[in-house]
N, C-alpha and C. Protein backbone atom coordinates (compact mmCIF):
# COMPACT_ATOMS: atom_id res chain seq x y z
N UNK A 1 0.84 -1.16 0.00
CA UNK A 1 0.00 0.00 0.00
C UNK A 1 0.89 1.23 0.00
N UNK A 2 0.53 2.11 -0.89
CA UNK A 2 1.08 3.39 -0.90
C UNK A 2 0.54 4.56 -0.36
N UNK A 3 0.96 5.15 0.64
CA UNK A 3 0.38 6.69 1.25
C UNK A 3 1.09 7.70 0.63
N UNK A 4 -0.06 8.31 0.04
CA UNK A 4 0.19 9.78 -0.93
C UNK A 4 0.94 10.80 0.90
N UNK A 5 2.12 11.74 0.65
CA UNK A 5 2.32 12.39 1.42
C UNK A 5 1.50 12.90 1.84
N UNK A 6 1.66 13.63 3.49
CA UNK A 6 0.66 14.65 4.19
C UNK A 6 -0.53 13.72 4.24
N UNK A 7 -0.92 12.21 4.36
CA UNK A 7 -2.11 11.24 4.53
C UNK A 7 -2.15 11.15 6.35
N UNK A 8 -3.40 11.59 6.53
CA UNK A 8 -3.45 11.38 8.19
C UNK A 8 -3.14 9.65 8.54
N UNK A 9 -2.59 9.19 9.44
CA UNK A 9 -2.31 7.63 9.88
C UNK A 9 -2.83 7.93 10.95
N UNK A 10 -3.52 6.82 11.41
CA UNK A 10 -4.03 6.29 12.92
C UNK A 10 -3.32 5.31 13.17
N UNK A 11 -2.60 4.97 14.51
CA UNK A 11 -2.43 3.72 15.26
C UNK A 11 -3.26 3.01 16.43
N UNK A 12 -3.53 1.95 16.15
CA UNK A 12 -4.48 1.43 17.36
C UNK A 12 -3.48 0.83 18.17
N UNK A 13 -3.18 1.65 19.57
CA UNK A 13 -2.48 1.41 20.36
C UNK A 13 -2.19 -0.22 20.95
N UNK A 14 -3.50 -0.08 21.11
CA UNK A 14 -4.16 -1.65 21.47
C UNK A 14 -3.64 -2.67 20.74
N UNK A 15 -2.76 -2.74 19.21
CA UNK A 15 -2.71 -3.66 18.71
C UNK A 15 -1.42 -3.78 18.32
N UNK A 16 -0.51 -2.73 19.11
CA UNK A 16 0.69 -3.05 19.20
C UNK A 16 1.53 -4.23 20.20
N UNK A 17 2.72 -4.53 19.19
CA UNK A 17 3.45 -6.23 19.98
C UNK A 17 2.37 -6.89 19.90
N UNK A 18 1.23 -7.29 18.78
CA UNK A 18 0.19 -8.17 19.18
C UNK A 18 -0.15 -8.84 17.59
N UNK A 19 0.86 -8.63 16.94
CA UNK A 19 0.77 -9.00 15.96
C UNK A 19 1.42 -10.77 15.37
N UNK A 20 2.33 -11.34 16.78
CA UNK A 20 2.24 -12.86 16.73
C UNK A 20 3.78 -12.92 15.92
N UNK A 21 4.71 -12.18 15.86
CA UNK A 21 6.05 -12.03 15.06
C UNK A 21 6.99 -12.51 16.24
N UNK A 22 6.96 -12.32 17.29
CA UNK A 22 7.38 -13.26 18.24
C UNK A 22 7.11 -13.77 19.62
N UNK A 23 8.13 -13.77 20.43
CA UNK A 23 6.99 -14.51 21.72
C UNK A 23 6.17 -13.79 22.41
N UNK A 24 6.60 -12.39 22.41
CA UNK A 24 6.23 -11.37 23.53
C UNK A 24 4.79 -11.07 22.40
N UNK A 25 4.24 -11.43 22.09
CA UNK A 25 2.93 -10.32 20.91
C UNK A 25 2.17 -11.66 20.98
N UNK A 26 1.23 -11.54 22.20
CA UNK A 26 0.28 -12.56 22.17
C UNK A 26 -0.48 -11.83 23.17
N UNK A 27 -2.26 -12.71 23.46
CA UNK A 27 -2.82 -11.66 24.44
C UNK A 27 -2.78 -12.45 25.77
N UNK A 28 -1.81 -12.97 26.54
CA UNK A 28 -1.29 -13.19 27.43
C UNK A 28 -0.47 -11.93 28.55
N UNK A 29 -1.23 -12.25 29.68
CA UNK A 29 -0.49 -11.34 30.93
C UNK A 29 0.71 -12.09 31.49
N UNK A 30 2.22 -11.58 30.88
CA UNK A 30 3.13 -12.60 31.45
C UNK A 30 4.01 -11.67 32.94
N UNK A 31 3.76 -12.11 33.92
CA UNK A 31 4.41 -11.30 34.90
C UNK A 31 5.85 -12.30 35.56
N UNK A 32 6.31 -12.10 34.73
CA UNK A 32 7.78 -13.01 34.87
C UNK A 32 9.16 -12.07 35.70
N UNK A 33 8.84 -10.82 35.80
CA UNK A 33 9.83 -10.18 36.38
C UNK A 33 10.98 -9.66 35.32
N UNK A 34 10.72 -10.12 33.86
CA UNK A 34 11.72 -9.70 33.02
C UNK A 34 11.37 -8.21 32.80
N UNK A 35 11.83 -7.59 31.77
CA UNK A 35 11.17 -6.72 31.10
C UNK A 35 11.18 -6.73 29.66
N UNK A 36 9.65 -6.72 29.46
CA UNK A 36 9.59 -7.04 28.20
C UNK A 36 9.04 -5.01 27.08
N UNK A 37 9.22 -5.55 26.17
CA UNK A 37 9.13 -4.36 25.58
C UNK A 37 7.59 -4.19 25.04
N UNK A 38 7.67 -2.75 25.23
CA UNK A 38 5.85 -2.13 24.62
C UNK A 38 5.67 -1.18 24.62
N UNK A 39 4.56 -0.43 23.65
CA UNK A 39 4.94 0.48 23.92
C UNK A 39 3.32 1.81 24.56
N UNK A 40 3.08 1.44 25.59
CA UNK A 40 2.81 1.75 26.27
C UNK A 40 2.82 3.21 27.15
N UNK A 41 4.28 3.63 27.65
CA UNK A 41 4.33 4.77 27.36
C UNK A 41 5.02 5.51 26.32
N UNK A 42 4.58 5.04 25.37
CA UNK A 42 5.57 6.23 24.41
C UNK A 42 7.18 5.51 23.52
N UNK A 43 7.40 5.99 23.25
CA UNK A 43 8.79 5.65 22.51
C UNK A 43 9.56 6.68 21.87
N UNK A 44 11.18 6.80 22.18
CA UNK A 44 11.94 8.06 21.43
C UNK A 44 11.68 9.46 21.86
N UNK A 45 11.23 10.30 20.91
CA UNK A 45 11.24 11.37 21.89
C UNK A 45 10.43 12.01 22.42
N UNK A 46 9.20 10.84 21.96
CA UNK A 46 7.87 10.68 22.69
C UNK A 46 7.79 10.43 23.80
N UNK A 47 8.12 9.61 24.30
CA UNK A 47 8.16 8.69 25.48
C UNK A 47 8.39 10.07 26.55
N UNK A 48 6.85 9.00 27.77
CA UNK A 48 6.81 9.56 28.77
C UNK A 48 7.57 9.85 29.58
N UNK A 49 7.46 10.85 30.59
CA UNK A 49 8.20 11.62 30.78
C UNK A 49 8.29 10.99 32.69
N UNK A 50 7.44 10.22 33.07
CA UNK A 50 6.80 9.62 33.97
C UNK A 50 6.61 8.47 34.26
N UNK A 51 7.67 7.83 33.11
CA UNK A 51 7.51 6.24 32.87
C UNK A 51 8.31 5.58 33.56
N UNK A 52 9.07 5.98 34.15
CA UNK A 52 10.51 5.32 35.33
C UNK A 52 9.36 5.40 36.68
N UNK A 53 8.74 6.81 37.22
CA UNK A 53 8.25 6.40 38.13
C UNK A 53 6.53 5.58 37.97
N UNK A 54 6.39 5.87 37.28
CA UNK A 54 5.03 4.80 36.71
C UNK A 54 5.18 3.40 36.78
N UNK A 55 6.40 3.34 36.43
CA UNK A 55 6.72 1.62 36.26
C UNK A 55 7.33 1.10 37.88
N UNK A 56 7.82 2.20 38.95
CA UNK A 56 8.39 2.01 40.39
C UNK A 56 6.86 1.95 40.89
N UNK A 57 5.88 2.26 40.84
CA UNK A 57 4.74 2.65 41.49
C UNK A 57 4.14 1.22 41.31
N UNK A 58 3.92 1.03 40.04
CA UNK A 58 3.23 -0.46 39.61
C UNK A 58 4.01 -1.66 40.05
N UNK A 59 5.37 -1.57 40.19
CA UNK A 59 5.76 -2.65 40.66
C UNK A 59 5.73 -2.83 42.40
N UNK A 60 5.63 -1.44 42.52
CA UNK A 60 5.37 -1.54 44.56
C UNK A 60 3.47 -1.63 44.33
N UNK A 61 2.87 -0.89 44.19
CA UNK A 61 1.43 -1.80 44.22
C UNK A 61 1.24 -3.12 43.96
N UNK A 62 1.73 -3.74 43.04
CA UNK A 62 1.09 -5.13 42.69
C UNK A 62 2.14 -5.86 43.71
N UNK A 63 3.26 -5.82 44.01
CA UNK A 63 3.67 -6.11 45.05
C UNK A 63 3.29 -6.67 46.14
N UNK A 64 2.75 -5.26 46.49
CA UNK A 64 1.70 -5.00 48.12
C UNK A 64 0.35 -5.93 47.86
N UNK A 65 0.01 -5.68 46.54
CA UNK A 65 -1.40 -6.48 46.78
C UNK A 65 -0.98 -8.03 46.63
N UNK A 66 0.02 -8.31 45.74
CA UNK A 66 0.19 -9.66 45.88
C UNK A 66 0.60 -10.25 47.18
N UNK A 67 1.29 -9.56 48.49
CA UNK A 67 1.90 -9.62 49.56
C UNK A 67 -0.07 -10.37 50.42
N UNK A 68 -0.43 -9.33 50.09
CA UNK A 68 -1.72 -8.82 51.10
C UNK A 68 -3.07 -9.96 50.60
N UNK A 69 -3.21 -10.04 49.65
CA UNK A 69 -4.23 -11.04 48.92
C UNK A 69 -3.73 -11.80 47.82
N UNK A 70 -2.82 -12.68 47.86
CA UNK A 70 -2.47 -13.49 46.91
C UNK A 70 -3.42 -14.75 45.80
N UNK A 71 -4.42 -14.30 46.42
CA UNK A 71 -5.40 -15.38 45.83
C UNK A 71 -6.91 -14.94 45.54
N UNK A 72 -6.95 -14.30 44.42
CA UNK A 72 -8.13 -13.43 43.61
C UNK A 72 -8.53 -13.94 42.45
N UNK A 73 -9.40 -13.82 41.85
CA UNK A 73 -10.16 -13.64 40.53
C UNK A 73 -11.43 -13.12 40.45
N UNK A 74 -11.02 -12.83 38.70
CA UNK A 74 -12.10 -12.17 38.50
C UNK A 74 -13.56 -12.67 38.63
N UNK A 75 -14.68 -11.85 38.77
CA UNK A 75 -15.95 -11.97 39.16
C UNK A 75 -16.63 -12.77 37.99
N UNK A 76 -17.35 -13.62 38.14
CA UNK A 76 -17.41 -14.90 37.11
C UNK A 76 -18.16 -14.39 35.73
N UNK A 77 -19.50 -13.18 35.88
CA UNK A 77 -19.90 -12.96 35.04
C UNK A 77 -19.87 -11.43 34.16
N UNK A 78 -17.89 -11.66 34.96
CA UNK A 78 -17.80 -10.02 34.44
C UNK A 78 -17.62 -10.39 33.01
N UNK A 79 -17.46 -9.26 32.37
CA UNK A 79 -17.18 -8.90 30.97
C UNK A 79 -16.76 -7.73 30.56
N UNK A 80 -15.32 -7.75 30.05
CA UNK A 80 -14.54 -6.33 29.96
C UNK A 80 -15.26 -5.47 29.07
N UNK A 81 -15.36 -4.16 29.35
CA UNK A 81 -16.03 -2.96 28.88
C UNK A 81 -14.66 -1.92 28.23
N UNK A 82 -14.41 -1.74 26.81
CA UNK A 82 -13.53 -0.79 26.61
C UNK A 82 -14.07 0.00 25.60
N UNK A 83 -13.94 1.03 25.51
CA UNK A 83 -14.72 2.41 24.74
C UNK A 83 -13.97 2.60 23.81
N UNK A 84 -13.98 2.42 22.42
CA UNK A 84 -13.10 3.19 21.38
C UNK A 84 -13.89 4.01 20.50
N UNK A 85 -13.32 4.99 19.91
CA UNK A 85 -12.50 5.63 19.76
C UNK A 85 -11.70 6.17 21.62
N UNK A 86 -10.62 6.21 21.76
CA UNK A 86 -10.48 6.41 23.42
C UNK A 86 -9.19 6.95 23.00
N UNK A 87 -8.63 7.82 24.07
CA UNK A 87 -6.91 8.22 24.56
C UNK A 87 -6.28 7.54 25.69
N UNK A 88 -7.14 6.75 25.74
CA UNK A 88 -6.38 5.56 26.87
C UNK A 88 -6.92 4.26 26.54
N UNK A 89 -6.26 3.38 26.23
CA UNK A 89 -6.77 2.03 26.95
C UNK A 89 -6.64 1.62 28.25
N UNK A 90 -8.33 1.65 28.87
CA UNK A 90 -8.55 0.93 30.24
C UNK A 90 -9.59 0.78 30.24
N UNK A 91 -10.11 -0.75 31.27
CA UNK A 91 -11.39 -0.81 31.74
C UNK A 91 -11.69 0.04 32.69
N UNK A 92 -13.39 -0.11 32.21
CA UNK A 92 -14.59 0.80 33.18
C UNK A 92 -13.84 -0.17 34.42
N UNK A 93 -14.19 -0.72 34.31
CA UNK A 93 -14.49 -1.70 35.74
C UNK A 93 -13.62 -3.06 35.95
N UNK A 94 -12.75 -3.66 36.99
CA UNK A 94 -12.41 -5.21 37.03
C UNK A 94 -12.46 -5.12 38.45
N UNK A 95 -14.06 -5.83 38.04
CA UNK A 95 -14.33 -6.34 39.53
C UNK A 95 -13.81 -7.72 40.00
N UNK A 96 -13.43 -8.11 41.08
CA UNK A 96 -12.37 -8.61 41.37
C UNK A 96 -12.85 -10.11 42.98
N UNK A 97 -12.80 -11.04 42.82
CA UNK A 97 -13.11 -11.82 44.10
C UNK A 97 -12.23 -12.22 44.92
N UNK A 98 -12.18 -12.64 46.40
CA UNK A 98 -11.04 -12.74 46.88
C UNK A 98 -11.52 -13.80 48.16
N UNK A 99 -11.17 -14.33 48.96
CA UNK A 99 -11.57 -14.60 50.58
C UNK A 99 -10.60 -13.97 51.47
């Protein structure tokens, strides 16, 4: 496909690394402790500006909650809700079960 110059492009954020070219681009949550690449916040001289402490914050929350309730799932007859056209990908809601 050829784009005539000055052609507006959209990216669907959502469907980046998800294209199955290698291991990491599947719709799997892998929390292995590596770091894997995405792009998420940004990239080059895009890239957030907030992403070192964004990524210290998320790894001390899920932390704490894994410390505190290690044994959850989701609510049986949830069903993820995501709005597009959007400037973020996130759910309305993940309601969550626990004892």
């Amino acid at each position: 496909m050829t784009l005539p110059a000055g052609s507006p492009v959209r990216l669907c954020m959502a469907a980046v690394n998800r294209d199955g070219t290698d291991a990491m681009s599947t719709d799997e949550l892998v929390m292995d402790g590596k770091l894997h690449r995405h792009w998420g916040f940004g990239g080059g001289p895009h890239r957030c500006l907030g992403s070192h402490l964004a990524r210290l914050e998320l790894t001390l929350v899920v932390g704490e909650w894994l410390d505190r309730i290690p044994e959850f799932e989701l609510a049986p007859e949830y069903t993820p809700e995501i709005r597009f056209p959007s400037k973020s990908f996130a759910l309305k809601t993940l309601p969550l079960r626990w004892s």
